[in-house]
C-alpha atoms as a PDB file:
ATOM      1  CA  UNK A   1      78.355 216.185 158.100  1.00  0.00           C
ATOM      2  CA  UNK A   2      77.491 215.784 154.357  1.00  0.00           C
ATOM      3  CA  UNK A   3      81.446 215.644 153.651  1.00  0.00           C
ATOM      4  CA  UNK A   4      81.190 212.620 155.557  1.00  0.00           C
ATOM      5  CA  UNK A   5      78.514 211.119 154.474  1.00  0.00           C
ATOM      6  CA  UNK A   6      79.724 211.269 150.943  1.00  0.00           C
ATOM      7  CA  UNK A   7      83.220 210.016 151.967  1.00  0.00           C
ATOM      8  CA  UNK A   8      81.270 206.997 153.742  1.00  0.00           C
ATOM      9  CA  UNK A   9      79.634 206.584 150.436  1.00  0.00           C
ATOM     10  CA  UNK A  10      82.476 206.335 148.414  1.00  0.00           C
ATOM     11  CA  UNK A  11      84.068 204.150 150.444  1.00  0.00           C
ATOM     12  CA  UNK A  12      81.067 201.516 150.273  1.00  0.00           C
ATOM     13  CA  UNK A  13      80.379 202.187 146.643  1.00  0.00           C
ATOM     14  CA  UNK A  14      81.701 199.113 144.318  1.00  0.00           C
ATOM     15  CA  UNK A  15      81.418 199.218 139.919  1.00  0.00           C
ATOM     16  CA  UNK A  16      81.451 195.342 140.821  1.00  0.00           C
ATOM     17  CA  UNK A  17      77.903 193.860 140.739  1.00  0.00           C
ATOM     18  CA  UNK A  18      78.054 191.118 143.380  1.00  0.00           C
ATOM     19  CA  UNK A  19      74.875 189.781 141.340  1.00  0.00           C
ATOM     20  CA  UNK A  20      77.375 189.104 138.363  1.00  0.00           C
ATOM     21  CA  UNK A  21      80.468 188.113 140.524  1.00  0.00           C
ATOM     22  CA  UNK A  22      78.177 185.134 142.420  1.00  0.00           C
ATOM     23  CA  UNK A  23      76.202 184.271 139.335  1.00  0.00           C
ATOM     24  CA  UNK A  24      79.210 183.534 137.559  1.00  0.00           C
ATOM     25  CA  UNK A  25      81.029 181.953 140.407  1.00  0.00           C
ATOM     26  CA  UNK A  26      77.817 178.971 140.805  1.00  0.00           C
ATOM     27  CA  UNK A  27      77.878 178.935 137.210  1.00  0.00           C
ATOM     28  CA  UNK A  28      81.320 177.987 136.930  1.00  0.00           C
ATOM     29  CA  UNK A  29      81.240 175.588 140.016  1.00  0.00           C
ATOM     30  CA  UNK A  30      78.315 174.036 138.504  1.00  0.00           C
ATOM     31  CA  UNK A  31      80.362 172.864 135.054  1.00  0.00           C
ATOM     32  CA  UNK A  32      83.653 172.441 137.506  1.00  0.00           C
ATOM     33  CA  UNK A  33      81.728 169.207 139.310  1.00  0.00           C
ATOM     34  CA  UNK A  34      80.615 168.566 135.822  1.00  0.00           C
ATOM     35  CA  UNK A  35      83.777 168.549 134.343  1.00  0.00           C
ATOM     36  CA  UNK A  36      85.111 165.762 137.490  1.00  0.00           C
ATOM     37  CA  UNK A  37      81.967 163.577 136.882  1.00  0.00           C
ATOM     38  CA  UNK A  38      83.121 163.127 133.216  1.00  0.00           C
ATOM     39  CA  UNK A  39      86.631 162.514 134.097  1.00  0.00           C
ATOM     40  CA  UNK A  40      84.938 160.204 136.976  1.00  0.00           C
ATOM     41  CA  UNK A  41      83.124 158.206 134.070  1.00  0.00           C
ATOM     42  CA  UNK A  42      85.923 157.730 131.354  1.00  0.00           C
ATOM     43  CA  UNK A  43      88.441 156.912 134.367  1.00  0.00           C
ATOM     44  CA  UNK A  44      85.654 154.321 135.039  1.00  0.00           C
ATOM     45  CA  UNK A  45      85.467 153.105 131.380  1.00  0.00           C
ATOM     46  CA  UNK A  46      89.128 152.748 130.898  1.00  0.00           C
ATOM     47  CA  UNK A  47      90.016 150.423 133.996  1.00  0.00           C
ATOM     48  CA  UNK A  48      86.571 148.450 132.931  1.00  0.00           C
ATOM     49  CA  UNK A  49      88.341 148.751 129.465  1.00  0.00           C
ATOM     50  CA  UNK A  50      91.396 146.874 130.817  1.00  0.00           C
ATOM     51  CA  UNK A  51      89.925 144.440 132.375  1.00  0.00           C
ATOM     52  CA  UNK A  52      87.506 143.457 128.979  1.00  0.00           C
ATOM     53  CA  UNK A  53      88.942 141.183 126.281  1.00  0.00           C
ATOM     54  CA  UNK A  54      87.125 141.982 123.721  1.00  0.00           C
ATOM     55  CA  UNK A  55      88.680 143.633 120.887  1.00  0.00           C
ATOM     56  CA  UNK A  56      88.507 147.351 120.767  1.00  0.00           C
ATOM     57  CA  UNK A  57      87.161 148.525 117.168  1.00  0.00           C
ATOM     58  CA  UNK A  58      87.209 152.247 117.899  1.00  0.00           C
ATOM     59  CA  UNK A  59      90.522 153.864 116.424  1.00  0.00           C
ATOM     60  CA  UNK A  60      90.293 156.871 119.397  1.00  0.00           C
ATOM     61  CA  UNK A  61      89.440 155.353 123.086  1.00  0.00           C
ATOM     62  CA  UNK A  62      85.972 156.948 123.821  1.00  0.00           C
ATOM     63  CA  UNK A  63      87.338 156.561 127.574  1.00  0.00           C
ATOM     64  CA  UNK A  64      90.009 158.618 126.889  1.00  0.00           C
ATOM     65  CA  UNK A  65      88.068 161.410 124.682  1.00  0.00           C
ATOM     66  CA  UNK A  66      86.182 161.829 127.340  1.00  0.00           C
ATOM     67  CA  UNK A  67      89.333 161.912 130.003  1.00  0.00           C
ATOM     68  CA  UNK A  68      90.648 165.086 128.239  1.00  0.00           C
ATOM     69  CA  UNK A  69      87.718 166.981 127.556  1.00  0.00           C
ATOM     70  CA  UNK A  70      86.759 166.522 131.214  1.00  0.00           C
ATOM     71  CA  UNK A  71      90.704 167.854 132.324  1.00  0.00           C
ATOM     72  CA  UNK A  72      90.124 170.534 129.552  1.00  0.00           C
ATOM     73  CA  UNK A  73      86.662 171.320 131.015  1.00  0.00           C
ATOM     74  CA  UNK A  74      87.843 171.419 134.613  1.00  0.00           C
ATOM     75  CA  UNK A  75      90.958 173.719 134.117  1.00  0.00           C
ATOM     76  CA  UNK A  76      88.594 175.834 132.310  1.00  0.00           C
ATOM     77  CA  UNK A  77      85.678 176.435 134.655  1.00  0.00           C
ATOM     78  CA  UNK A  78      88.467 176.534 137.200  1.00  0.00           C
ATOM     79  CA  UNK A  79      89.874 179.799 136.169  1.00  0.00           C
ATOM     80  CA  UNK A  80      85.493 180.842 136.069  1.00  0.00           C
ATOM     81  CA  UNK A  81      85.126 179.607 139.751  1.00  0.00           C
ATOM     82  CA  UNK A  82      88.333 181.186 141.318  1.00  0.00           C
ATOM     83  CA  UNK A  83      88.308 184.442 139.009  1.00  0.00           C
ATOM     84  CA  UNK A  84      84.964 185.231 140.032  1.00  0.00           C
ATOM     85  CA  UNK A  85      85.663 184.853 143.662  1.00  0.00           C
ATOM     86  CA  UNK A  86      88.883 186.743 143.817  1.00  0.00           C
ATOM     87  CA  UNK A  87      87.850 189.206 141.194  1.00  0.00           C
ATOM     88  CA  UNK A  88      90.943 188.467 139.332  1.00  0.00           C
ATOM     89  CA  UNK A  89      91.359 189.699 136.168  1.00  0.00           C
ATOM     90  CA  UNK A  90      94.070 187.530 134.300  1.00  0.00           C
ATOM     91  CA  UNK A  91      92.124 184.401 135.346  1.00  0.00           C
ATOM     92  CA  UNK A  92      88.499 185.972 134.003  1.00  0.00           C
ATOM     93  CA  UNK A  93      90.361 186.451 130.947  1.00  0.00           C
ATOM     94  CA  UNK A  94      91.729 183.330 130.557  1.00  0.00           C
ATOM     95  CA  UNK A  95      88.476 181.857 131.354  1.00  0.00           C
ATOM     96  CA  UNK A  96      86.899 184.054 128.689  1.00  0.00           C
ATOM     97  CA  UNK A  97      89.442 183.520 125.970  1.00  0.00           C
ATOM     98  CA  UNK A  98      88.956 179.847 126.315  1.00  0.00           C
ATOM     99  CA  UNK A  99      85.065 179.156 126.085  1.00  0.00           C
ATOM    100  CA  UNK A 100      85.757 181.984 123.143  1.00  0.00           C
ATOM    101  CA  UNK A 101      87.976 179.409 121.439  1.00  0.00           C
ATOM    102  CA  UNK A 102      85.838 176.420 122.248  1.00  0.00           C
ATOM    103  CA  UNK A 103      82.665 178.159 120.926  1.00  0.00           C
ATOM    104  CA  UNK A 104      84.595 178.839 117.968  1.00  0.00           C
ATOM    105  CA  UNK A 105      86.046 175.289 117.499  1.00  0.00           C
ATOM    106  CA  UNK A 106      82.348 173.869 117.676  1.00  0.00           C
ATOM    107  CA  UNK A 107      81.282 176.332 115.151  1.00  0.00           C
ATOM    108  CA  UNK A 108      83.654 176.039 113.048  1.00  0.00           C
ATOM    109  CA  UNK A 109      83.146 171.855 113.105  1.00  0.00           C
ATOM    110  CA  UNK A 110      79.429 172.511 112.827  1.00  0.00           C
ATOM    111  CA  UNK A 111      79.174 174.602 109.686  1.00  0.00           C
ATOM    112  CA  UNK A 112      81.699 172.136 108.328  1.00  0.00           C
ATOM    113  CA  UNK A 113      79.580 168.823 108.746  1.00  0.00           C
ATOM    114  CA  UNK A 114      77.288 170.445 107.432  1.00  0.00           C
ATOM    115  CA  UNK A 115      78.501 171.412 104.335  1.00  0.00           C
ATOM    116  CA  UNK A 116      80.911 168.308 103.600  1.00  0.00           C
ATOM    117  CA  UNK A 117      77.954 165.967 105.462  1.00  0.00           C
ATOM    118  CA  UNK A 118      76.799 164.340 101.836  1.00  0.00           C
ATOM    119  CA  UNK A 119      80.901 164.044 100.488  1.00  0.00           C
ATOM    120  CA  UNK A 120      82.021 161.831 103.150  1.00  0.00           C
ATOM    121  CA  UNK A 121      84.340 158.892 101.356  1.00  0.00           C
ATOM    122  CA  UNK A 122      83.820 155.763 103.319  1.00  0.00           C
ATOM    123  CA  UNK A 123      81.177 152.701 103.323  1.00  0.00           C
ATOM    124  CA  UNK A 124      80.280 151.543 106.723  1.00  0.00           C
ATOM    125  CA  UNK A 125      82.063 151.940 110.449  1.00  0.00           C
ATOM    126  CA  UNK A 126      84.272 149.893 110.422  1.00  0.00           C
ATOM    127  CA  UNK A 127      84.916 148.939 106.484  1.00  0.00           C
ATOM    128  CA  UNK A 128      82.284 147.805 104.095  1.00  0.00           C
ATOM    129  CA  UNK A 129      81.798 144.698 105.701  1.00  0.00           C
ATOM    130  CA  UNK A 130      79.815 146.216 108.385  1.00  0.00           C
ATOM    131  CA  UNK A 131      77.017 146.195 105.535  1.00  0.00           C
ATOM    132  CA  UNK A 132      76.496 142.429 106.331  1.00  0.00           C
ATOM    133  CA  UNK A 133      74.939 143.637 109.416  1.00  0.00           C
ATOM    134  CA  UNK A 134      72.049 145.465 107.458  1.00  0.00           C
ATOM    135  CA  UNK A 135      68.371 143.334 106.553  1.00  0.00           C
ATOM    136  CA  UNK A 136      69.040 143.641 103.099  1.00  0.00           C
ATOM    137  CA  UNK A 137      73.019 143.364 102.288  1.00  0.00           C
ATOM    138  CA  UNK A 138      73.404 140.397 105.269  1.00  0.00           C
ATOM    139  CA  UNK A 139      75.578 137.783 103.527  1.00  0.00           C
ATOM    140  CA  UNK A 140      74.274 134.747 104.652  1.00  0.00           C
ATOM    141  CA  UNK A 141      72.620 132.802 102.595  1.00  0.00           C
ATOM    142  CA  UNK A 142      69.378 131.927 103.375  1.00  0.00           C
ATOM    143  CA  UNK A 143      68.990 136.439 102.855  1.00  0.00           C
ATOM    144  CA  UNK A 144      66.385 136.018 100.116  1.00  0.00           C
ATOM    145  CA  UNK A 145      66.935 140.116  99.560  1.00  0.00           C
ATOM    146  CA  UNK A 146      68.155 140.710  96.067  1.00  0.00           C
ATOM    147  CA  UNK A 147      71.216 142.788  97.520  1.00  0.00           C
ATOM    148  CA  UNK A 148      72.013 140.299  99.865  1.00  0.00           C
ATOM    149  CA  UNK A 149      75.960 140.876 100.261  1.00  0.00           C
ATOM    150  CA  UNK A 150      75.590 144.185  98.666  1.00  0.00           C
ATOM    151  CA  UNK A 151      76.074 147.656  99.676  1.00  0.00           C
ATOM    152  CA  UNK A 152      74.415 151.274  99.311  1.00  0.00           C
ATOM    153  CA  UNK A 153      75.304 152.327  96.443  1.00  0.00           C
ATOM    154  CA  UNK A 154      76.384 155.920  98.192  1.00  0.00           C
ATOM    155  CA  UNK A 155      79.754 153.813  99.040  1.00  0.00           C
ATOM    156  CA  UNK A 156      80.319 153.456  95.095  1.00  0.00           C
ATOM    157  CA  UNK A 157      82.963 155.879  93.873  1.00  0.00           C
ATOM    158  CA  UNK A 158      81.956 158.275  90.836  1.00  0.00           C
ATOM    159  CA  UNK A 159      82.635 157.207  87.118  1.00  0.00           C
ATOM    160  CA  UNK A 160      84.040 160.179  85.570  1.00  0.00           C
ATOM    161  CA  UNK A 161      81.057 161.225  82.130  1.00  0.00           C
ATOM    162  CA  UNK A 162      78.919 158.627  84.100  1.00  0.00           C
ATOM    163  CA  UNK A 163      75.175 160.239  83.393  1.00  0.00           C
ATOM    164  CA  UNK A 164      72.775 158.224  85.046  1.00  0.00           C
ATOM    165  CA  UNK A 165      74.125 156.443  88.602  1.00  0.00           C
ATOM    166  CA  UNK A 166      74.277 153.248  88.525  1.00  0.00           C
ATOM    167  CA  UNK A 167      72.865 152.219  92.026  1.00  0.00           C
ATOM    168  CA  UNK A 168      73.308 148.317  91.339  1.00  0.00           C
ATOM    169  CA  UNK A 169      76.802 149.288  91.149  1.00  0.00           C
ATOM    170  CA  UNK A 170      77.200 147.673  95.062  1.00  0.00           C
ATOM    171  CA  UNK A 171      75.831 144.232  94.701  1.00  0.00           C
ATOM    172  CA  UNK A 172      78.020 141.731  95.613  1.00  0.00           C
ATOM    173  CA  UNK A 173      81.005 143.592  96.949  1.00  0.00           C
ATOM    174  CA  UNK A 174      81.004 142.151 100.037  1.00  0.00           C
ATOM    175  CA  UNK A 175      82.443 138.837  99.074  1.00  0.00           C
ATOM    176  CA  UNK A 176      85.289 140.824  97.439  1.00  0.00           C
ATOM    177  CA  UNK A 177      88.572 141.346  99.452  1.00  0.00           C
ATOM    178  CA  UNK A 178      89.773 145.026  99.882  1.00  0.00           C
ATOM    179  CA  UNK A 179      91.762 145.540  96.872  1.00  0.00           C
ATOM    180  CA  UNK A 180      89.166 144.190  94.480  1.00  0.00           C
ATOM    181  CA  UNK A 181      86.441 146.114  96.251  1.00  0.00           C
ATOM    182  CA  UNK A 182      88.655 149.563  96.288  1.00  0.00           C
ATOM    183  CA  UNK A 183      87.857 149.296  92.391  1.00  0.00           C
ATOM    184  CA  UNK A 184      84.522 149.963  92.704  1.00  0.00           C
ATOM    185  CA  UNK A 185      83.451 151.766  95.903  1.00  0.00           C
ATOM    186  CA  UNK A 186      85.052 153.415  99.272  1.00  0.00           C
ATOM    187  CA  UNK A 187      86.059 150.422 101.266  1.00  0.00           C
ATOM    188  CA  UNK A 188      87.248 152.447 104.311  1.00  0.00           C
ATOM    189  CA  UNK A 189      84.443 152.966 107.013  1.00  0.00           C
ATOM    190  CA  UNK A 190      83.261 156.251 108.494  1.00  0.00           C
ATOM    191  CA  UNK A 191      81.233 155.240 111.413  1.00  0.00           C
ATOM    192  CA  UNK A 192      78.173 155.832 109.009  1.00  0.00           C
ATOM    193  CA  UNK A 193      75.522 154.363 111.996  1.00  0.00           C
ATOM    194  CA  UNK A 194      76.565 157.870 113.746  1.00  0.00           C
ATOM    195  CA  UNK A 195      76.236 160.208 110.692  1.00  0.00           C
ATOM    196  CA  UNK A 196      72.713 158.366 109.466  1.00  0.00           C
ATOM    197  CA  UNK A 197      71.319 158.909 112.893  1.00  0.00           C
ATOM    198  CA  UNK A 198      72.670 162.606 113.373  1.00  0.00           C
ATOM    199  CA  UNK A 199      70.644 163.425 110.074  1.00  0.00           C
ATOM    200  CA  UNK A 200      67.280 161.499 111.401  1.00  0.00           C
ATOM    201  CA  UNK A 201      67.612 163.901 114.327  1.00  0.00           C
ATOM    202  CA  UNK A 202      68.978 167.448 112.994  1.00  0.00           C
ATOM    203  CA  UNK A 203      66.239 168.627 115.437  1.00  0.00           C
ATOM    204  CA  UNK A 204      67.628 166.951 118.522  1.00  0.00           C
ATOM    205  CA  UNK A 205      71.325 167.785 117.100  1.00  0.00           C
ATOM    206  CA  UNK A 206      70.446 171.199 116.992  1.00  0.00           C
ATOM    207  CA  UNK A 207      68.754 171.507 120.344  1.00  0.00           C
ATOM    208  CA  UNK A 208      72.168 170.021 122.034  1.00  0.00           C
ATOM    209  CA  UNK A 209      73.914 172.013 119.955  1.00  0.00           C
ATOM    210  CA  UNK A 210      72.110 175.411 120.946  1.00  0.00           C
ATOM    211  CA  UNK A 211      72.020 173.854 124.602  1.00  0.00           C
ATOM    212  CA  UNK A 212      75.694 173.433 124.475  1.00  0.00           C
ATOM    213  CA  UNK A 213      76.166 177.170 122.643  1.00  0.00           C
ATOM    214  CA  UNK A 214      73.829 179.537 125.499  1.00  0.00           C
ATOM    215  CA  UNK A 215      75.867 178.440 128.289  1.00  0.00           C
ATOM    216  CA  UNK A 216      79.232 179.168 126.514  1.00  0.00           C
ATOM    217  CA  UNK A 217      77.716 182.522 125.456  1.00  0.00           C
ATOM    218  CA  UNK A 218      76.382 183.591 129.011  1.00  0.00           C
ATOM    219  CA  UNK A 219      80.096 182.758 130.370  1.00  0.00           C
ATOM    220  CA  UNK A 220      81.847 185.103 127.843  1.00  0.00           C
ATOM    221  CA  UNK A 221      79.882 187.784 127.999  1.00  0.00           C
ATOM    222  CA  UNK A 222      79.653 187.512 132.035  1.00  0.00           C
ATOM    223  CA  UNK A 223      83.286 187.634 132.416  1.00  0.00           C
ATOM    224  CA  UNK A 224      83.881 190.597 130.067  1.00  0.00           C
ATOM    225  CA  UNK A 225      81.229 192.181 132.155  1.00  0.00           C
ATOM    226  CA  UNK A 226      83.043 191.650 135.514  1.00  0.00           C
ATOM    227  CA  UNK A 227      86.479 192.063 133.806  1.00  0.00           C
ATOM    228  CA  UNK A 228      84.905 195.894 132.813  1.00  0.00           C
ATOM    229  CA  UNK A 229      83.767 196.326 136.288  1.00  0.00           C
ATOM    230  CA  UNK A 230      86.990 195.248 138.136  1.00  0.00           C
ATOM    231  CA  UNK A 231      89.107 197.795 135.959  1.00  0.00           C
ATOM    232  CA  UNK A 232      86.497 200.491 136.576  1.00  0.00           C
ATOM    233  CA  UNK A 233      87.077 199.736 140.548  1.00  0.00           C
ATOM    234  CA  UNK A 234      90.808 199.646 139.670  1.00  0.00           C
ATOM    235  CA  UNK A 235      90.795 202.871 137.584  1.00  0.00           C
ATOM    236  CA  UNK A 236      88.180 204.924 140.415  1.00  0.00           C
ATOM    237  CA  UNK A 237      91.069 203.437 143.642  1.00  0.00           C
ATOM    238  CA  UNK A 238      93.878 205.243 141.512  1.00  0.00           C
END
């Protein structure tokens, strides 16, 4: 009798925590419909995209960033949602070794803009011009500002022995063509709206960032917990 109730035990006993296994599978499923809704949205933007005749200024089509991270996204949490379900290991790990890699991509770019943040060689988003656009260096000419067709002078390029910076050094470029104003500062833009309001709102950035980070984390290190418990289910069967 307790021969077979021990047998009967064995039998029902699983190292796989169903807890795990279905926590992972809605978490997956949840950034799988995720994942369509962005593709849903830059398909969306692209056919609005064709249809608009206004001259595209961006050098990469948000549409289309936003197209492949969705595909990447989807193929990702795909090998979550089915792994989980069918407890199958080469998809878990696939699913694990790619959130790895995107975790480490986003670190990686992180602790770089941070670091090269202030060395950034370029005036502007589009090209210096863009300055025209500002209170202050607008080129028209009833601007009574005394920079009026100016720019920062954090475009300027550095005078090699120069001591003291010369922050006039801007003033006037803006009715200078590219050549002349290559002389004197960085006439290529670098979508500097973006980077000023990223470092008005570190807090917010790093908020999204952590927001973005926990989830990533959670996934990895529930997968390499069910991946331990399917081989220990494996390993007890053999």
């Amino acid at each position: 009798m307790d021969r077979k109730l021990n047998l009967d035990r064995a039998e029902t006993f699983s190292f796989v925590n169903p807890w795990i296994r279905y926590f992972l599978f809605f978490f997956s499923f949840l950034f799988w419909v995720f994942s369509l809704l962005i593709v849903a949205i830059g398909v969306y933007a692209k056919v609005q995209k064709a249809t608009d005749t206004v001259r595209d200024t961006f050098l990469i089509d948000p549409a289309v960033i936003l197209i492949v991270v969705g595909v990447v996204m989807f193929f990702i949490t795909f090998c979550g949602c089915i792994g989980a379900l069918r407890e199958n290991i080469r998809l878990l790990k696939t699913f694990s070794f790619s959130l790895t890699l995107v975790f480490l991509t986003q670190l990686a770019i992180a602790i770089l803009g941070f670091f090269y943040s202030d060395q950034f060689k370029c005036c502007g988003w589009n090209n210096y011009t863009d300055w025209s656009w500002n209170l202050y260096f607008n080129c028209t000419h009833d601007n009574p500002s005394s920079e009026r067709c100016g720019v920062p002078y954090s475009c300027c390029t550095p005078v090699p022995g120069e001591a003291v910076i010369n922050t006039m050094c801007g003033f006037g470029v803006q009715t200078q063509n590219f050549m002349e104003a290559n002389k004197s500062i960085y006439p290529v833009g670098c979508a500097d709206k973006a980077v000023m309001w990223i470092e008005s709102h570190l807090l917010l950035v790093g908020a999204l960032a952590l927001g973005l980070a926990l989830p990533q984390i959670a996934g990895i290190v529930l997968s390499q917990i069910l991946i331990s418990q399917i081989q220990d289910e494996i390993t007890s069967v053999l």
